[in-house]
N, C-alpha and C. Protein backbone atom coordinates (compact mmCIF):
# COMPACT_ATOMS: atom_id res chain seq x y z
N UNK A 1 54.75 -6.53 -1.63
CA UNK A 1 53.44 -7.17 -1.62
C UNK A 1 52.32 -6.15 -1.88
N UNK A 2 52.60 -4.73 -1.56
CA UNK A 2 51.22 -4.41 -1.83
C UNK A 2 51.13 -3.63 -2.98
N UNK A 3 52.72 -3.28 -3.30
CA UNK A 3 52.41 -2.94 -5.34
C UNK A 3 51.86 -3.96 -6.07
N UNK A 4 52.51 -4.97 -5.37
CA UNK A 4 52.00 -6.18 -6.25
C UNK A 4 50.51 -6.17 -5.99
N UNK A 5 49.79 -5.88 -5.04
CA UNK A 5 48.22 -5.61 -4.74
C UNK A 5 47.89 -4.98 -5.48
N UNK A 6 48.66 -3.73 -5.51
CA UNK A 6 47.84 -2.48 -5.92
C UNK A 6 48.06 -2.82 -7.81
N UNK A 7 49.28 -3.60 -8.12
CA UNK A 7 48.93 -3.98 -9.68
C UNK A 7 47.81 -4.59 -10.34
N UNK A 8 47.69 -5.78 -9.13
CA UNK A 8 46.23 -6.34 -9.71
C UNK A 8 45.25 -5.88 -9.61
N UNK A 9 44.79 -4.93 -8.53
CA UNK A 9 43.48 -4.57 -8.46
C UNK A 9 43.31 -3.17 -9.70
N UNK A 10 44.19 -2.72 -9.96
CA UNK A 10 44.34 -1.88 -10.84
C UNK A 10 44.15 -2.85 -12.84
N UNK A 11 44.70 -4.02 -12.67
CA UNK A 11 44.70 -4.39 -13.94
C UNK A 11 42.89 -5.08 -13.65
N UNK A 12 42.77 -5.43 -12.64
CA UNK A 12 41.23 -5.59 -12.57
C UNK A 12 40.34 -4.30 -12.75
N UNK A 13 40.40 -3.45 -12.47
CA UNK A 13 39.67 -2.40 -12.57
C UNK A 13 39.66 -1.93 -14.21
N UNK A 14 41.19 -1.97 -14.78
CA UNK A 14 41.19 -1.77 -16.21
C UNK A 14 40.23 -2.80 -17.23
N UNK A 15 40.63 -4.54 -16.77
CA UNK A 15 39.82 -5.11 -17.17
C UNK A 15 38.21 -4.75 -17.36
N UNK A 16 37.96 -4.52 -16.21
CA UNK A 16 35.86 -4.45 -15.73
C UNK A 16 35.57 -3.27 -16.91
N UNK A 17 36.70 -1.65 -16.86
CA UNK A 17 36.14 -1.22 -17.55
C UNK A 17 36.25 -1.46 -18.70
N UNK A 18 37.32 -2.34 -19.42
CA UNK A 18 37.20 -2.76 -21.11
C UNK A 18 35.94 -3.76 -21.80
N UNK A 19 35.63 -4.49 -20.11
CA UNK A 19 34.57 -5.36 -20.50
C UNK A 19 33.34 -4.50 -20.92
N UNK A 20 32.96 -3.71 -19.91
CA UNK A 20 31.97 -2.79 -19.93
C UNK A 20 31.70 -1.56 -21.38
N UNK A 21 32.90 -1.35 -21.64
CA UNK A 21 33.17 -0.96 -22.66
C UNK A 21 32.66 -1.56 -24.46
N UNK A 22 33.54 -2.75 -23.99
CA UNK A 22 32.86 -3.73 -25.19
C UNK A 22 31.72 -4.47 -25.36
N UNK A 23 30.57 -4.40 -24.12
CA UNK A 23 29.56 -4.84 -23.84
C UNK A 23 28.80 -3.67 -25.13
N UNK A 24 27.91 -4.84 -25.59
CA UNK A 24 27.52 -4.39 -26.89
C UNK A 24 26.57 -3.41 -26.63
N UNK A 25 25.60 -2.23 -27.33
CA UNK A 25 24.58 -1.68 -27.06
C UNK A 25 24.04 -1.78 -28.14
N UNK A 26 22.19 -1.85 -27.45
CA UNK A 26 20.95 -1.50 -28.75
C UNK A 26 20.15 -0.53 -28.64
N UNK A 27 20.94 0.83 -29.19
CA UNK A 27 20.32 2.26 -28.76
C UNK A 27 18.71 2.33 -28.65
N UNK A 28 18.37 2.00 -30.37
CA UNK A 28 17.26 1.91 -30.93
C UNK A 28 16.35 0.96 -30.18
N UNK A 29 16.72 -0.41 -29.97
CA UNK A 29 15.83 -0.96 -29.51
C UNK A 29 15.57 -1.17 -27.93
N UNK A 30 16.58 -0.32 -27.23
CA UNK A 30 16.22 -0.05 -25.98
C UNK A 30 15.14 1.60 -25.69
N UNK A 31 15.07 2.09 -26.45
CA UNK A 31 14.49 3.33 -27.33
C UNK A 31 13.16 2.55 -27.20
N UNK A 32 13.22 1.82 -28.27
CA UNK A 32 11.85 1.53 -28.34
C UNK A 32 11.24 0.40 -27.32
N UNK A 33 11.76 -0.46 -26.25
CA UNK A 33 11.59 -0.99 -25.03
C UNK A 33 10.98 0.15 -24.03
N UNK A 34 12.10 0.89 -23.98
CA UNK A 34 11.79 2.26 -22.90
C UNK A 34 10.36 2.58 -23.02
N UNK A 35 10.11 2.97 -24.37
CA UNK A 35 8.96 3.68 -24.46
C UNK A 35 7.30 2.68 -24.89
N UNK A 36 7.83 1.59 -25.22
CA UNK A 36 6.57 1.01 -25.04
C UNK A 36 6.07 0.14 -23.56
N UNK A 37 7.29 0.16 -22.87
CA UNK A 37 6.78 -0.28 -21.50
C UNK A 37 6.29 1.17 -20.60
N UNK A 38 7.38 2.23 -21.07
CA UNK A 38 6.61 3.90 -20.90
C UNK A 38 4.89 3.84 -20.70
N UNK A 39 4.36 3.10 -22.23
CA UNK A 39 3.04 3.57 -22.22
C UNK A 39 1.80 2.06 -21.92
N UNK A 40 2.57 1.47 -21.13
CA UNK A 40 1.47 0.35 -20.49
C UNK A 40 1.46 0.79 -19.09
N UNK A 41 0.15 1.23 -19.04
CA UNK A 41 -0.55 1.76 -17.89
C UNK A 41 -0.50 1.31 -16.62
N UNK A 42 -0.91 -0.09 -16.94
CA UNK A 42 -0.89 -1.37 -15.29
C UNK A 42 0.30 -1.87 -14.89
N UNK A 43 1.58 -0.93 -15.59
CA UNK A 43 2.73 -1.69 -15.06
C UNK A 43 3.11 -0.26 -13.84
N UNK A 44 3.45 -0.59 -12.46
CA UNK A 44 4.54 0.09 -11.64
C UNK A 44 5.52 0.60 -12.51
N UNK A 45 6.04 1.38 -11.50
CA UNK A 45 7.59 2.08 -11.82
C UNK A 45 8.63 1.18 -11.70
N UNK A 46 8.54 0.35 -10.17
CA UNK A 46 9.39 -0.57 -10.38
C UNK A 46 9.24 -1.82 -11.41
N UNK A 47 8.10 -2.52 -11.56
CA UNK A 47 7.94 -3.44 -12.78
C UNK A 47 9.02 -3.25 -14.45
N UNK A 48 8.41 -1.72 -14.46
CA UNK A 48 8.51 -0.96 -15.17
C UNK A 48 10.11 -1.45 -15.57
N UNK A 49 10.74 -0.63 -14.39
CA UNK A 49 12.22 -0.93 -14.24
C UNK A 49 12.91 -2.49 -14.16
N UNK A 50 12.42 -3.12 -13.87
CA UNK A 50 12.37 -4.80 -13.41
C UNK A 50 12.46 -5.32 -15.34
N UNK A 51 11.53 -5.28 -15.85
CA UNK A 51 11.47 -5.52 -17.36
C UNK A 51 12.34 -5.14 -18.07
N UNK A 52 12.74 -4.40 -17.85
CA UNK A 52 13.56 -3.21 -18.39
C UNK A 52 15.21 -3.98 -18.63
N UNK A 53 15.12 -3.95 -17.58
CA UNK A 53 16.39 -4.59 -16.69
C UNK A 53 16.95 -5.87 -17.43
N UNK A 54 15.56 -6.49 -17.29
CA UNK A 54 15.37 -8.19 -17.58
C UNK A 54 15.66 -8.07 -19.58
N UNK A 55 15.32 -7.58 -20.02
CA UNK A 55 15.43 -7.11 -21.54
C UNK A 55 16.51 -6.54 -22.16
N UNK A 56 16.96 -5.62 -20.92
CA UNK A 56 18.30 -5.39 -21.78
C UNK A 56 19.58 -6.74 -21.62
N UNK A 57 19.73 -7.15 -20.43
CA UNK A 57 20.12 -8.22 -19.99
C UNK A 57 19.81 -9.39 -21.26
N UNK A 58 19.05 -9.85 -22.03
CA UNK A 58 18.83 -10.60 -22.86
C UNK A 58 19.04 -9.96 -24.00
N UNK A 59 18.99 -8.87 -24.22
CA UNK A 59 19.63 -8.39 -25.84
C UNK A 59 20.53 -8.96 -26.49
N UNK A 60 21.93 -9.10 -25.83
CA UNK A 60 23.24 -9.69 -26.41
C UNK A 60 22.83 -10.74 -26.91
N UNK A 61 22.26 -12.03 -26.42
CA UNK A 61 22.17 -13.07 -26.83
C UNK A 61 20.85 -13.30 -28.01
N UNK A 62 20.12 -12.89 -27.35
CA UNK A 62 19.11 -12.24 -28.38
C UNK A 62 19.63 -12.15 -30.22
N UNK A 63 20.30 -10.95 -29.92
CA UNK A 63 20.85 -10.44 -31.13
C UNK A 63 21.79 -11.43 -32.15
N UNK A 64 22.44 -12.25 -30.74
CA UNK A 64 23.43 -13.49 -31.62
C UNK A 64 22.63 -14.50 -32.23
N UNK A 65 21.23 -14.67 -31.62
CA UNK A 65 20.74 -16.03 -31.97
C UNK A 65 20.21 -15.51 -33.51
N UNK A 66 19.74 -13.93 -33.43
CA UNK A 66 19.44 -13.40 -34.53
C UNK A 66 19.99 -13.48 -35.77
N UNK A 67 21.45 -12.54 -35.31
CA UNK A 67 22.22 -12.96 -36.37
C UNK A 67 22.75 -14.59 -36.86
N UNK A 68 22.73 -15.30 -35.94
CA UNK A 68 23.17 -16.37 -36.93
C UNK A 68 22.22 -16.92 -37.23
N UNK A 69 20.93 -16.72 -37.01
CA UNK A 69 19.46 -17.32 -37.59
C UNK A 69 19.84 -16.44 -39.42
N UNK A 70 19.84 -15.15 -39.11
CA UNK A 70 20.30 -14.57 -40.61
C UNK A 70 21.38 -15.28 -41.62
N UNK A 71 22.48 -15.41 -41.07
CA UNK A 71 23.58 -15.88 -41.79
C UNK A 71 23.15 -18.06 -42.18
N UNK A 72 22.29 -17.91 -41.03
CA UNK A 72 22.33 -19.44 -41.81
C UNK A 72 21.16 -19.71 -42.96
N UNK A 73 20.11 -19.01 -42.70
CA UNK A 73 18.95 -19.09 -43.64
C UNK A 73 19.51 -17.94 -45.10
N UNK A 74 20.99 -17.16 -45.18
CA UNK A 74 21.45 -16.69 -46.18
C UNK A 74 21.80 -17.68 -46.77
N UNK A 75 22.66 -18.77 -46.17
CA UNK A 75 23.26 -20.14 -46.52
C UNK A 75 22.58 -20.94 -47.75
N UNK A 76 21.16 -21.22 -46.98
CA UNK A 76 20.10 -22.33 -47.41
C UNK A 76 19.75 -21.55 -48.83
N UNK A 77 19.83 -20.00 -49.16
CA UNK A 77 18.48 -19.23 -49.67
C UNK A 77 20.70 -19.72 -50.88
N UNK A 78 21.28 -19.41 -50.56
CA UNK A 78 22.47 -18.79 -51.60
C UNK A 78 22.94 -21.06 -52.25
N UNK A 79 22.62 -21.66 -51.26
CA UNK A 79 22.53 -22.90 -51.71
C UNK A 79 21.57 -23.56 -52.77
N UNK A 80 20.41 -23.06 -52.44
CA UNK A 80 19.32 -23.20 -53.57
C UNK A 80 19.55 -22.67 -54.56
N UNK A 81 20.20 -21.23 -54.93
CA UNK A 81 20.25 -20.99 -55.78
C UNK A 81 21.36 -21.89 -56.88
N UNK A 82 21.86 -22.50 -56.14
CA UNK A 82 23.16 -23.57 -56.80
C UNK A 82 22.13 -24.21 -57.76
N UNK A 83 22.87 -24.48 -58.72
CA UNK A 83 22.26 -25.34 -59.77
C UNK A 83 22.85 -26.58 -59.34
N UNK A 84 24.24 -26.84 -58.76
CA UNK A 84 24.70 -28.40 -58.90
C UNK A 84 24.71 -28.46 -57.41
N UNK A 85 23.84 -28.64 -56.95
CA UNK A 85 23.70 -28.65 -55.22
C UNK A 85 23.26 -30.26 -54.94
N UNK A 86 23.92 -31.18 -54.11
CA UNK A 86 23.35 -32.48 -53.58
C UNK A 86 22.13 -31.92 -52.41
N UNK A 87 21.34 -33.28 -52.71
CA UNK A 87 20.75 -33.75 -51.35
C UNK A 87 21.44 -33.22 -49.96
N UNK A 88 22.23 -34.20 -49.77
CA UNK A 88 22.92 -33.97 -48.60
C UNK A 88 23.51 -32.99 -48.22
N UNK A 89 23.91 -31.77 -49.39
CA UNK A 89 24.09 -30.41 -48.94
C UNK A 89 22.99 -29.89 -48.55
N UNK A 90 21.98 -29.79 -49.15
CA UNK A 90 20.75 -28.87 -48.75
C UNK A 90 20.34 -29.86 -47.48
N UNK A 91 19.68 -30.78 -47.40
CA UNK A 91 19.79 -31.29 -46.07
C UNK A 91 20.39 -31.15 -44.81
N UNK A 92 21.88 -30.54 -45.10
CA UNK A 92 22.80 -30.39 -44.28
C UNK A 92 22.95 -29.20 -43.75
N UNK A 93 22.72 -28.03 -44.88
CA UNK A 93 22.23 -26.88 -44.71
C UNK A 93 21.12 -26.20 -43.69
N UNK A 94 19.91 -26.85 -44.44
CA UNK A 94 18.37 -26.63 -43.51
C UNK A 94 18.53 -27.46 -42.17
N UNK A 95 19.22 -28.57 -41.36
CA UNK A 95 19.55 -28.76 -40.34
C UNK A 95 20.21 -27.78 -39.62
N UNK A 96 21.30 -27.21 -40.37
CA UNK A 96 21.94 -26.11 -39.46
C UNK A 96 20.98 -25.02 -39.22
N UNK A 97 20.02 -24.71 -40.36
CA UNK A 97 19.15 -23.33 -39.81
C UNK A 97 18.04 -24.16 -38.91
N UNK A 98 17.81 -25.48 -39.22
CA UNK A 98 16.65 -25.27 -38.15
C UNK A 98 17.48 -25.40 -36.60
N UNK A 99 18.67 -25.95 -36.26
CA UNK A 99 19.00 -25.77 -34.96
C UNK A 99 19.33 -24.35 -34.54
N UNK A 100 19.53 -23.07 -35.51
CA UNK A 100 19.42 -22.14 -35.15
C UNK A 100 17.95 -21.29 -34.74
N UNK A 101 17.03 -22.10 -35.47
CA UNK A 101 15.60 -21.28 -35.54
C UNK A 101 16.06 -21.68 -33.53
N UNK A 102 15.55 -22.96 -33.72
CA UNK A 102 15.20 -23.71 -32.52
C UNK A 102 15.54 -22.69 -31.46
N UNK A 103 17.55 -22.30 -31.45
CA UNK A 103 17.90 -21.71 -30.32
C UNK A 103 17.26 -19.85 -30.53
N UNK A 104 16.87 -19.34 -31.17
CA UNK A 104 16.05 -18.09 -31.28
C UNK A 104 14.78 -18.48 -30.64
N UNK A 105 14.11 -19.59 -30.77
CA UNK A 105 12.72 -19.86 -30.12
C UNK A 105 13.01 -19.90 -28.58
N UNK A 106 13.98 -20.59 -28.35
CA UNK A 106 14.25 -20.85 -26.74
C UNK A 106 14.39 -19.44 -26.50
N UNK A 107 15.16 -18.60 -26.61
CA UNK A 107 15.41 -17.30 -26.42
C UNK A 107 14.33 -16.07 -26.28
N UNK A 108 13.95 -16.38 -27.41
CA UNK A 108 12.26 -15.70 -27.51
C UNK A 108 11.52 -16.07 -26.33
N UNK A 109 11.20 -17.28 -26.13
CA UNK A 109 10.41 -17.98 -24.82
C UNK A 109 10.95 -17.59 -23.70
N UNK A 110 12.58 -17.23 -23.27
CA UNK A 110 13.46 -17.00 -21.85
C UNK A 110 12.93 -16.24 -21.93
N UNK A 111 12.96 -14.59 -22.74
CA UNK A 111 12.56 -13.49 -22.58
C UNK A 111 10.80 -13.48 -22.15
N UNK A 112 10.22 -14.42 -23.04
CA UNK A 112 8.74 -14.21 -22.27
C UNK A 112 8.37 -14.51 -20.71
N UNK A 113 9.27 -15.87 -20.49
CA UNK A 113 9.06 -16.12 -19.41
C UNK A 113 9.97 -15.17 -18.52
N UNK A 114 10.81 -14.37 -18.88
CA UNK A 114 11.47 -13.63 -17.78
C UNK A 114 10.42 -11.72 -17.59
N UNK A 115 9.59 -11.73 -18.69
CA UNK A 115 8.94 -10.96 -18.31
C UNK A 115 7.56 -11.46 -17.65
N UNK A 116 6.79 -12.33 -17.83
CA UNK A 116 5.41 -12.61 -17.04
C UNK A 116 5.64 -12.80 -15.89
N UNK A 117 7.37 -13.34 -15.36
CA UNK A 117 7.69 -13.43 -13.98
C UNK A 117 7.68 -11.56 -13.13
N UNK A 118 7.69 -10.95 -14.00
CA UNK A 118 7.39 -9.30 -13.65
C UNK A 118 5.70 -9.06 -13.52
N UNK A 119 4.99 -9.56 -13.66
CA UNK A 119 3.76 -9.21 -13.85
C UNK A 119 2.95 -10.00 -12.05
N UNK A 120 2.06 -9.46 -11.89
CA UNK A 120 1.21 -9.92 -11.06
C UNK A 120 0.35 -11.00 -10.92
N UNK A 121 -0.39 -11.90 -10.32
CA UNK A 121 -1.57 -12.30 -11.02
C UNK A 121 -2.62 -11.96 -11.67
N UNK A 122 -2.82 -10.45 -10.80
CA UNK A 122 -3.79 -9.71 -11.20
C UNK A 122 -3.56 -9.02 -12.07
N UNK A 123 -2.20 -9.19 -13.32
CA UNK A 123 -2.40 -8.33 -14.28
C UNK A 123 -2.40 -9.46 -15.86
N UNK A 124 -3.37 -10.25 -15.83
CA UNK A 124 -3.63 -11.05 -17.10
C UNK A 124 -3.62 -10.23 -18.20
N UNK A 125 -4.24 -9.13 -18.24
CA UNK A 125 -4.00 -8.24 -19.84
C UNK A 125 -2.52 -8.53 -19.92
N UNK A 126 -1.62 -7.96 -19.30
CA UNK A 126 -0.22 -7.61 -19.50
C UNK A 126 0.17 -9.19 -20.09
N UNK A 127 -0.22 -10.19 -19.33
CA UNK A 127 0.16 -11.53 -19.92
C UNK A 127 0.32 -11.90 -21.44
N UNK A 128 -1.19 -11.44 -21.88
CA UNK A 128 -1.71 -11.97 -23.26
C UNK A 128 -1.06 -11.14 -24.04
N UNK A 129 -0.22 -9.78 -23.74
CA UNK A 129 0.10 -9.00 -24.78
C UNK A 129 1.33 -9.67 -25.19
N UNK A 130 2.15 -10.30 -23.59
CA UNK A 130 3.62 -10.88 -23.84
C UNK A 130 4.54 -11.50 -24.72
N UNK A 131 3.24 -12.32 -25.44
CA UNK A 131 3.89 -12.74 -26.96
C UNK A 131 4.17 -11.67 -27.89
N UNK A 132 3.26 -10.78 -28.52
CA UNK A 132 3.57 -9.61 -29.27
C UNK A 132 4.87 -8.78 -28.67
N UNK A 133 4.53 -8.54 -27.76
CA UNK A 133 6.12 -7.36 -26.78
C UNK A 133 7.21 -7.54 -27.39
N UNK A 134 7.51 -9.28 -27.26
CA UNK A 134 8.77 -10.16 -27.64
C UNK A 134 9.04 -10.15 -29.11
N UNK A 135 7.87 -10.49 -29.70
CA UNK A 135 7.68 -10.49 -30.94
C UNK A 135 8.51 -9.11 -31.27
N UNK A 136 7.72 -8.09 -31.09
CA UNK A 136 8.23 -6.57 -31.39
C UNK A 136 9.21 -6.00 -31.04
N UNK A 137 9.95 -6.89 -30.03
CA UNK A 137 11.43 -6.34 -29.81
C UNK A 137 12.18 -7.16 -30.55
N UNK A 138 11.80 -8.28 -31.00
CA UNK A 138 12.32 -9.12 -31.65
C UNK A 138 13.09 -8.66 -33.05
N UNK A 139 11.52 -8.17 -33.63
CA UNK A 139 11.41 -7.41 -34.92
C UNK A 139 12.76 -5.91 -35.13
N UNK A 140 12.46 -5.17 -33.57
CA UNK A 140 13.08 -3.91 -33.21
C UNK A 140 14.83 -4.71 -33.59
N UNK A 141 15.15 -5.48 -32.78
CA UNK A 141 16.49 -5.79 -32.83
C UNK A 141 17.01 -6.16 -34.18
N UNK A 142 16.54 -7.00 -35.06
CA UNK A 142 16.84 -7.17 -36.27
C UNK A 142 16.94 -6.46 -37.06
N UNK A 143 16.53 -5.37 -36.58
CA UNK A 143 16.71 -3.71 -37.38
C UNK A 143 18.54 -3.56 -36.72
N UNK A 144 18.86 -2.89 -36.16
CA UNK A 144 19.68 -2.93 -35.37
C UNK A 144 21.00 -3.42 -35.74
């Protein structure tokens, strides 16, 4: 019984670290997170860290809604170019990218709302910038 313990907690431990392992990274655009929350003045250390946190945590998904926002609006752009293309293909097409825009907008918006939940009342500047931030990591990741 307790090799048999000591097997699983061992194939668990191997697991956590393969997960961790394959957990994706965004050098660059945690690079450039780091350092533009670095240089906003009215945020704490912990805020600081709190955002931080909250951002990298949303990258992965982030990045997926990205990429398949890319691969489907390649779709629509490589469909048009069809000369013998139906209606109902291109129709069928631009439905699939707009339910992808859609889920990048929700995503965009989680991330805003998961950073203004970091902010104070008393820090409204930091608020109004929140759209751009997102925007610009947005931009940062699609590099990436």
């Amino acid at each position: 019984m307790k090799n048999t313990m000591r097997i699983l907690i061992g194939a668990g431990l191997i697991a956590a670290q393969a997960m961790a392992a394959d957990a994706p990274t965004f050098p660059v655009t945690e690079q450039f997170v780091t350092d533009k929350l670095g240089a906003v003045t009215e945020l704490s250390e912990a805020q600081r860290d709190k955002a931080s946190a909250l951002i990298r945590g949303q990258l992965p998904a982030l990045k997926k809604a990205l990429t398949r926002f890319a691969e489907a609006q390649t779709a629509v752009k490589e469909l048009m170019a069809d000369t013998d293309v139906s209606e109902q293909a291109i129709r069928s097409e631009c439905a699939k990218l707009t339910d992808v825009l859609v889920d990048l907008a929700k995503q965009r918006a989680k991330m805003a709302q998961n950073l203004k939940s970091v902010l104070t009342p008393d820090q409204p500047e930091g608020a109004r910038h929140l759209g751009k931030f997102v925007d610009d990591i947005v931009k940062a990741l699609g590099k990436e």
